[in-house]
Protein backbone atom coordinates (compact mmCIF):
# COMPACT_ATOMS: atom_id res chain seq x y z
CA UNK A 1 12.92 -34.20 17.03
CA UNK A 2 12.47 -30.43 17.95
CA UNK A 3 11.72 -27.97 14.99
CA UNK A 4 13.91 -25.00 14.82
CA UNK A 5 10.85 -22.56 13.40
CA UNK A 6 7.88 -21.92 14.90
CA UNK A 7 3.91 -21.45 13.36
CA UNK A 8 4.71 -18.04 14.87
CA UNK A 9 7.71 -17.27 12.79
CA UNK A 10 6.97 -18.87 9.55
CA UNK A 11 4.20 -16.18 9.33
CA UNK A 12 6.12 -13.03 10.49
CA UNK A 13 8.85 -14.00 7.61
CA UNK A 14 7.07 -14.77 5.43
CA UNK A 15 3.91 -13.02 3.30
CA UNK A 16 1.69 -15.36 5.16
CA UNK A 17 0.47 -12.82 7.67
CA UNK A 18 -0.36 -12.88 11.62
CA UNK A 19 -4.00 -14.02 10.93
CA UNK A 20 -2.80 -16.78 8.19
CA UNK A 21 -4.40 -20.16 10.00
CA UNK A 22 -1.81 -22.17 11.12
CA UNK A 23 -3.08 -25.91 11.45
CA UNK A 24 -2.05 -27.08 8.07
CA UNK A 25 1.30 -24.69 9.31
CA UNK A 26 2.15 -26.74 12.07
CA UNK A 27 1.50 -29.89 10.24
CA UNK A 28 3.81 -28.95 7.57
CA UNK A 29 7.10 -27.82 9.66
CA UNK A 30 8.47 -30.99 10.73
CA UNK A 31 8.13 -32.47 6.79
CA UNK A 32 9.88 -29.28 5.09
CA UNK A 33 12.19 -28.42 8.05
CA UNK A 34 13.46 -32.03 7.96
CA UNK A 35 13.67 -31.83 4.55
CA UNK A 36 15.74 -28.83 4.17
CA UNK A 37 17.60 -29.94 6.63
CA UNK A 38 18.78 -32.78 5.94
CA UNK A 39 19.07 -32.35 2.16
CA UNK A 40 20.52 -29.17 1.96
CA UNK A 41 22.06 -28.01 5.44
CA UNK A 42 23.49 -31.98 5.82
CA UNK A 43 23.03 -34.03 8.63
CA UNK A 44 25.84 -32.45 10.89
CA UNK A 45 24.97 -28.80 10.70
CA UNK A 46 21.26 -29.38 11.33
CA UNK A 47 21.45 -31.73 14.04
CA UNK A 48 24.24 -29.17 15.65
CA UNK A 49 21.71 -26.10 15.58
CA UNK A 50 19.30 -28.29 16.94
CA UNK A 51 22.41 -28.84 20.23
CA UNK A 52 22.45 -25.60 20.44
CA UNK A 53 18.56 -24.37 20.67
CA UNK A 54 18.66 -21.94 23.96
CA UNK A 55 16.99 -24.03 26.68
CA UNK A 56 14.23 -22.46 28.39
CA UNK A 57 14.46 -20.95 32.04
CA UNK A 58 13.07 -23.91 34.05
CA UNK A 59 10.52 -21.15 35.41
CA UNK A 60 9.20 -19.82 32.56
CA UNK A 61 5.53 -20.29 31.89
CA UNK A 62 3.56 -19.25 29.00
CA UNK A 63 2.69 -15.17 28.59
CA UNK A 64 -0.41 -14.57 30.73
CA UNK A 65 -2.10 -11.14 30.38
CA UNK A 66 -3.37 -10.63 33.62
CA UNK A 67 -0.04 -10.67 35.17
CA UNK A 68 2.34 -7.46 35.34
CA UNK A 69 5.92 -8.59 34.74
CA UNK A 70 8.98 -7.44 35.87
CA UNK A 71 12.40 -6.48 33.87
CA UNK A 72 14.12 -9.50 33.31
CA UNK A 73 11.30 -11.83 33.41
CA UNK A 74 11.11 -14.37 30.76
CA UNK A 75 7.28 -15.75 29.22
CA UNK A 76 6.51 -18.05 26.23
CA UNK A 77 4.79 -16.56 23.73
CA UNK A 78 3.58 -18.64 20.56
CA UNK A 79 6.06 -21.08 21.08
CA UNK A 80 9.08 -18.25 21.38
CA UNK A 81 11.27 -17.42 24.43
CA UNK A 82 10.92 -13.41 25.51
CA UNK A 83 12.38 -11.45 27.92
CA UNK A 84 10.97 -8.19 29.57
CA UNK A 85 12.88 -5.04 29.35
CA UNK A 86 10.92 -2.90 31.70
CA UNK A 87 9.47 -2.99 34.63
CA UNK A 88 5.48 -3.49 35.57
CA UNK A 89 5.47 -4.85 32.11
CA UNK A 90 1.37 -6.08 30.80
CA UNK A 91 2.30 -5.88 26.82
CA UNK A 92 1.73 -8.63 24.65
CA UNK A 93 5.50 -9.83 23.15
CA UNK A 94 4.33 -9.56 20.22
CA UNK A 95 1.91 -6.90 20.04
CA UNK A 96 4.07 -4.53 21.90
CA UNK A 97 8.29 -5.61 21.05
CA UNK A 98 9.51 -2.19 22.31
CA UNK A 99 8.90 -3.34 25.96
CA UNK A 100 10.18 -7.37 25.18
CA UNK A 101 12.95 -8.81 23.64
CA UNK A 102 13.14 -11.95 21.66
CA UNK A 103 15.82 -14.49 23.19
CA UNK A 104 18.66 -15.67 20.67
CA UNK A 105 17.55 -18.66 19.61
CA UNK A 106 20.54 -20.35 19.96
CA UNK A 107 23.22 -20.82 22.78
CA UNK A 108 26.03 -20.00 19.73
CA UNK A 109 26.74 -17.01 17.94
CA UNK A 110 27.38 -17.78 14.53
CA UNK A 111 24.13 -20.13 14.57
CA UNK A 112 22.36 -16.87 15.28
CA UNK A 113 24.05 -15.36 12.64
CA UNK A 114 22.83 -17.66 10.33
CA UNK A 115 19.65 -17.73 11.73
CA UNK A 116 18.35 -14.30 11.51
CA UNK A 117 19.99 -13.36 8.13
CA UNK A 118 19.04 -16.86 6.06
CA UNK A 119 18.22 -19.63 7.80
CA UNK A 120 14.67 -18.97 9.34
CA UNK A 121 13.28 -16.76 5.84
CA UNK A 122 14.17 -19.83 4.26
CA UNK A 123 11.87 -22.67 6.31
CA UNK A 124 9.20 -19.13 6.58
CA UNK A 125 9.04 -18.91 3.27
CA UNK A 126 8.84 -22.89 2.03
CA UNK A 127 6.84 -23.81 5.20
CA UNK A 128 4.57 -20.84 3.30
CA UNK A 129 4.77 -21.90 0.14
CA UNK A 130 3.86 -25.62 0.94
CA UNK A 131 0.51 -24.73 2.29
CA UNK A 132 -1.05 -21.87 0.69
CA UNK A 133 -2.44 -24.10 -2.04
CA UNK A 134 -4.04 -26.34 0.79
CA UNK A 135 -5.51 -23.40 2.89
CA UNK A 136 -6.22 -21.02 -0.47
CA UNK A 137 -7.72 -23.61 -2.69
CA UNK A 138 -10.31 -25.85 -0.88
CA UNK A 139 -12.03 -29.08 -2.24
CA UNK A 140 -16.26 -29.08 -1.60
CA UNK A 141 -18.98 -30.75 -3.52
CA UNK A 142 -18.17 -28.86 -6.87
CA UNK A 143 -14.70 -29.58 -6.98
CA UNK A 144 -11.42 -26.73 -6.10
CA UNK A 145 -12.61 -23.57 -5.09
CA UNK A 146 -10.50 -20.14 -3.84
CA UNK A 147 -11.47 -18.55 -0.71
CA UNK A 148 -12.25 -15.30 -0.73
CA UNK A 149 -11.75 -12.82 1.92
CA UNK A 150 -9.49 -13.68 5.47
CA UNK A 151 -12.46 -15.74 6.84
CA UNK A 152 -15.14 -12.69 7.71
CA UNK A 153 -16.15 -13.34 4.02
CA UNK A 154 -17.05 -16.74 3.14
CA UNK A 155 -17.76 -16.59 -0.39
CA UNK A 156 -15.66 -18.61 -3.05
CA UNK A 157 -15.15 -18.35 -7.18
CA UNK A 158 -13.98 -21.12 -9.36
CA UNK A 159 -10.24 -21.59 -8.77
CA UNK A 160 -7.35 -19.70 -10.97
CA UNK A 161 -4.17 -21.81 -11.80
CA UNK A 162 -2.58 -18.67 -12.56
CA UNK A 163 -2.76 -16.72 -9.16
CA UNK A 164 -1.45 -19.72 -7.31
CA UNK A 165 1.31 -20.00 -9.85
CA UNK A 166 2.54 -16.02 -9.77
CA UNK A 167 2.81 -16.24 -5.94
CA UNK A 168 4.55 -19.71 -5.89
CA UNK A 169 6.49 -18.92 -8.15
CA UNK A 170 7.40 -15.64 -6.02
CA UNK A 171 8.02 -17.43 -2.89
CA UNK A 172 10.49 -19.57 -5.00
CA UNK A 173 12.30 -17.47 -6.34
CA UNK A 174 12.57 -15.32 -3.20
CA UNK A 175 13.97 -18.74 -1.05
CA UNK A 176 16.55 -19.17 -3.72
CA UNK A 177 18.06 -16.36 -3.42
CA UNK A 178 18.20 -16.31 0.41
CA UNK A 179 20.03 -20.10 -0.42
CA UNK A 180 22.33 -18.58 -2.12
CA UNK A 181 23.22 -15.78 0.01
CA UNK A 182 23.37 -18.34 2.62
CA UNK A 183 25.57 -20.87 1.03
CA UNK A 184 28.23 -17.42 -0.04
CA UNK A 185 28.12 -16.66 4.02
CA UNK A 186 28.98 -20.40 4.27
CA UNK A 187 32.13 -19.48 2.19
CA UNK A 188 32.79 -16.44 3.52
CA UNK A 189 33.40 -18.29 6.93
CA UNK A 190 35.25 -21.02 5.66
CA UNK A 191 37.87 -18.34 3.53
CA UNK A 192 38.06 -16.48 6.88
CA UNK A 193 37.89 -19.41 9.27
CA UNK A 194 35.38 -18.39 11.46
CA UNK A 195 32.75 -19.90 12.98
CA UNK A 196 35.33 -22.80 13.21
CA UNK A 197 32.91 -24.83 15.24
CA UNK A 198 30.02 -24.69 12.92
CA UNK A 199 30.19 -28.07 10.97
CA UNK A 200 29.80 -26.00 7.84
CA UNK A 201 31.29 -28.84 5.53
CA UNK A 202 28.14 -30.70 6.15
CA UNK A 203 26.49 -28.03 4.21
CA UNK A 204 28.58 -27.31 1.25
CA UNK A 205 28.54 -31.26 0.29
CA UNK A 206 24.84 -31.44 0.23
CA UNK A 207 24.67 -27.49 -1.81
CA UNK A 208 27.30 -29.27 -4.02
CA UNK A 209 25.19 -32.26 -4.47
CA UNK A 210 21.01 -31.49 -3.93
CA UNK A 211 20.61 -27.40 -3.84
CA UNK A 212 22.47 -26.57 -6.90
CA UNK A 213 20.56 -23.58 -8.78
CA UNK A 214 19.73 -24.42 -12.23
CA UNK A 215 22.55 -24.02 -14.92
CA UNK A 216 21.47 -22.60 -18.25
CA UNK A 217 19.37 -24.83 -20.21
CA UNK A 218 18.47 -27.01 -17.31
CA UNK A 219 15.47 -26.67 -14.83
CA UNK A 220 16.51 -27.78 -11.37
CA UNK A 221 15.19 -26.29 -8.21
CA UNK A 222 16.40 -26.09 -4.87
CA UNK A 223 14.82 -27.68 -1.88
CA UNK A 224 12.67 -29.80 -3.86
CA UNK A 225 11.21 -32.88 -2.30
């Protein structure tokens, strides 16, 4: 099945970084994206978004560098769809966004909607959270270690619960609250009956049933799997 979120975009929303490694990224999307999907979106409004992904211009090829593009033109960059805005354009997408813009990333306005205010900070920030232990902590002869450094230093200390806890705990608490913003924009819509094709039902079961926050005097947490 195609992922909605890219390696790209789980670490520009989220605290990962640009130069965050992304193997143990990419390995991760499909599990959590599913996940979330599934669980808390529900089967109908995730497999809808994914109908509605903007198809690529059968042209397009991946950004190249040594070629000036012209206004209009649309390149692949890290897995996202951009379009040039100016002429005799050799800018990076990503390094230079004045001179590009990002394509919607879906055919449907009220997906977008949901996209760039919830949806994607959401899979950013749990893609995130599931693999900074794997890519902070690392397992050698003598056990768990931390890196230190962003890979130009290469020297390690024994391994803190606590500083793994404090910024999990972070990224937690910052994805619940996008969840529930996104589930009161779920209301708002169906109150105001719009986005009348958005199978937003399928959503509001599952929150009802698996992304509940926790009531007082009971620890649940959304979006666990």
């Amino acid at each position: 099945m195609t992922n909605l979120i890219t390696a790209y975009e789980v670490k520009r929303y989220s605290p990962a970084g640009r130069n965050y490694p992304e193997v143990n990224i990419c390995e991760a999307i499909p599990q959590v994206e599913e996940g979330i999907g599934y669980k808390c979106l529900g089967e109908d409004l995730y497999e809808w978004l994914i109908t509605k992904l903007t198809p690529y211009p059968a042209t397009v090829q991946e950004y190249d560098p040594t070629i000036e593009y012209s206004e209009d033109e649309y390149v692949v960059r890290h897995g996202c769809l951009f379009v040039s805005e100016v002429g005799c354009n050799r800018t990076d997408p990503v390094e230079v966004e004045n001179d590009w813009a990002a394509v919607d990333k879906f055919t449907d306005a009220c997906a977008n909607t949901l996209w760039t205010r919830y949806l994607r900070r959401i899979l950013a920030l749990r893609v995130y959270e599931t693999v900074m232990l794997y890519d902070t902590q690392q397992s050698g002869a003598g056990g768990v270690v931390v890196s230190l450094g962003d890979g130009y230093n290469t020297g390690h200390r024994a391994a803190s619960k606590g500083e793994i806890a404090d910024r999990a705990k972070r990224l937690d608490e910052d994805a619940n609250l996008t969840v529930q913003n996104m589930y009161r924009w779920f209301e708002k819509q169906l109150e105001d009956k719009t986005c009348t094709t958005m199978p937003i039902n399928s959503a509001q079961a599952c929150w009802q049933r698996n992304c509940e926050q926790p009531r007082k005097g009971i620890r649940r947490f959304a979006f666990r799997y």
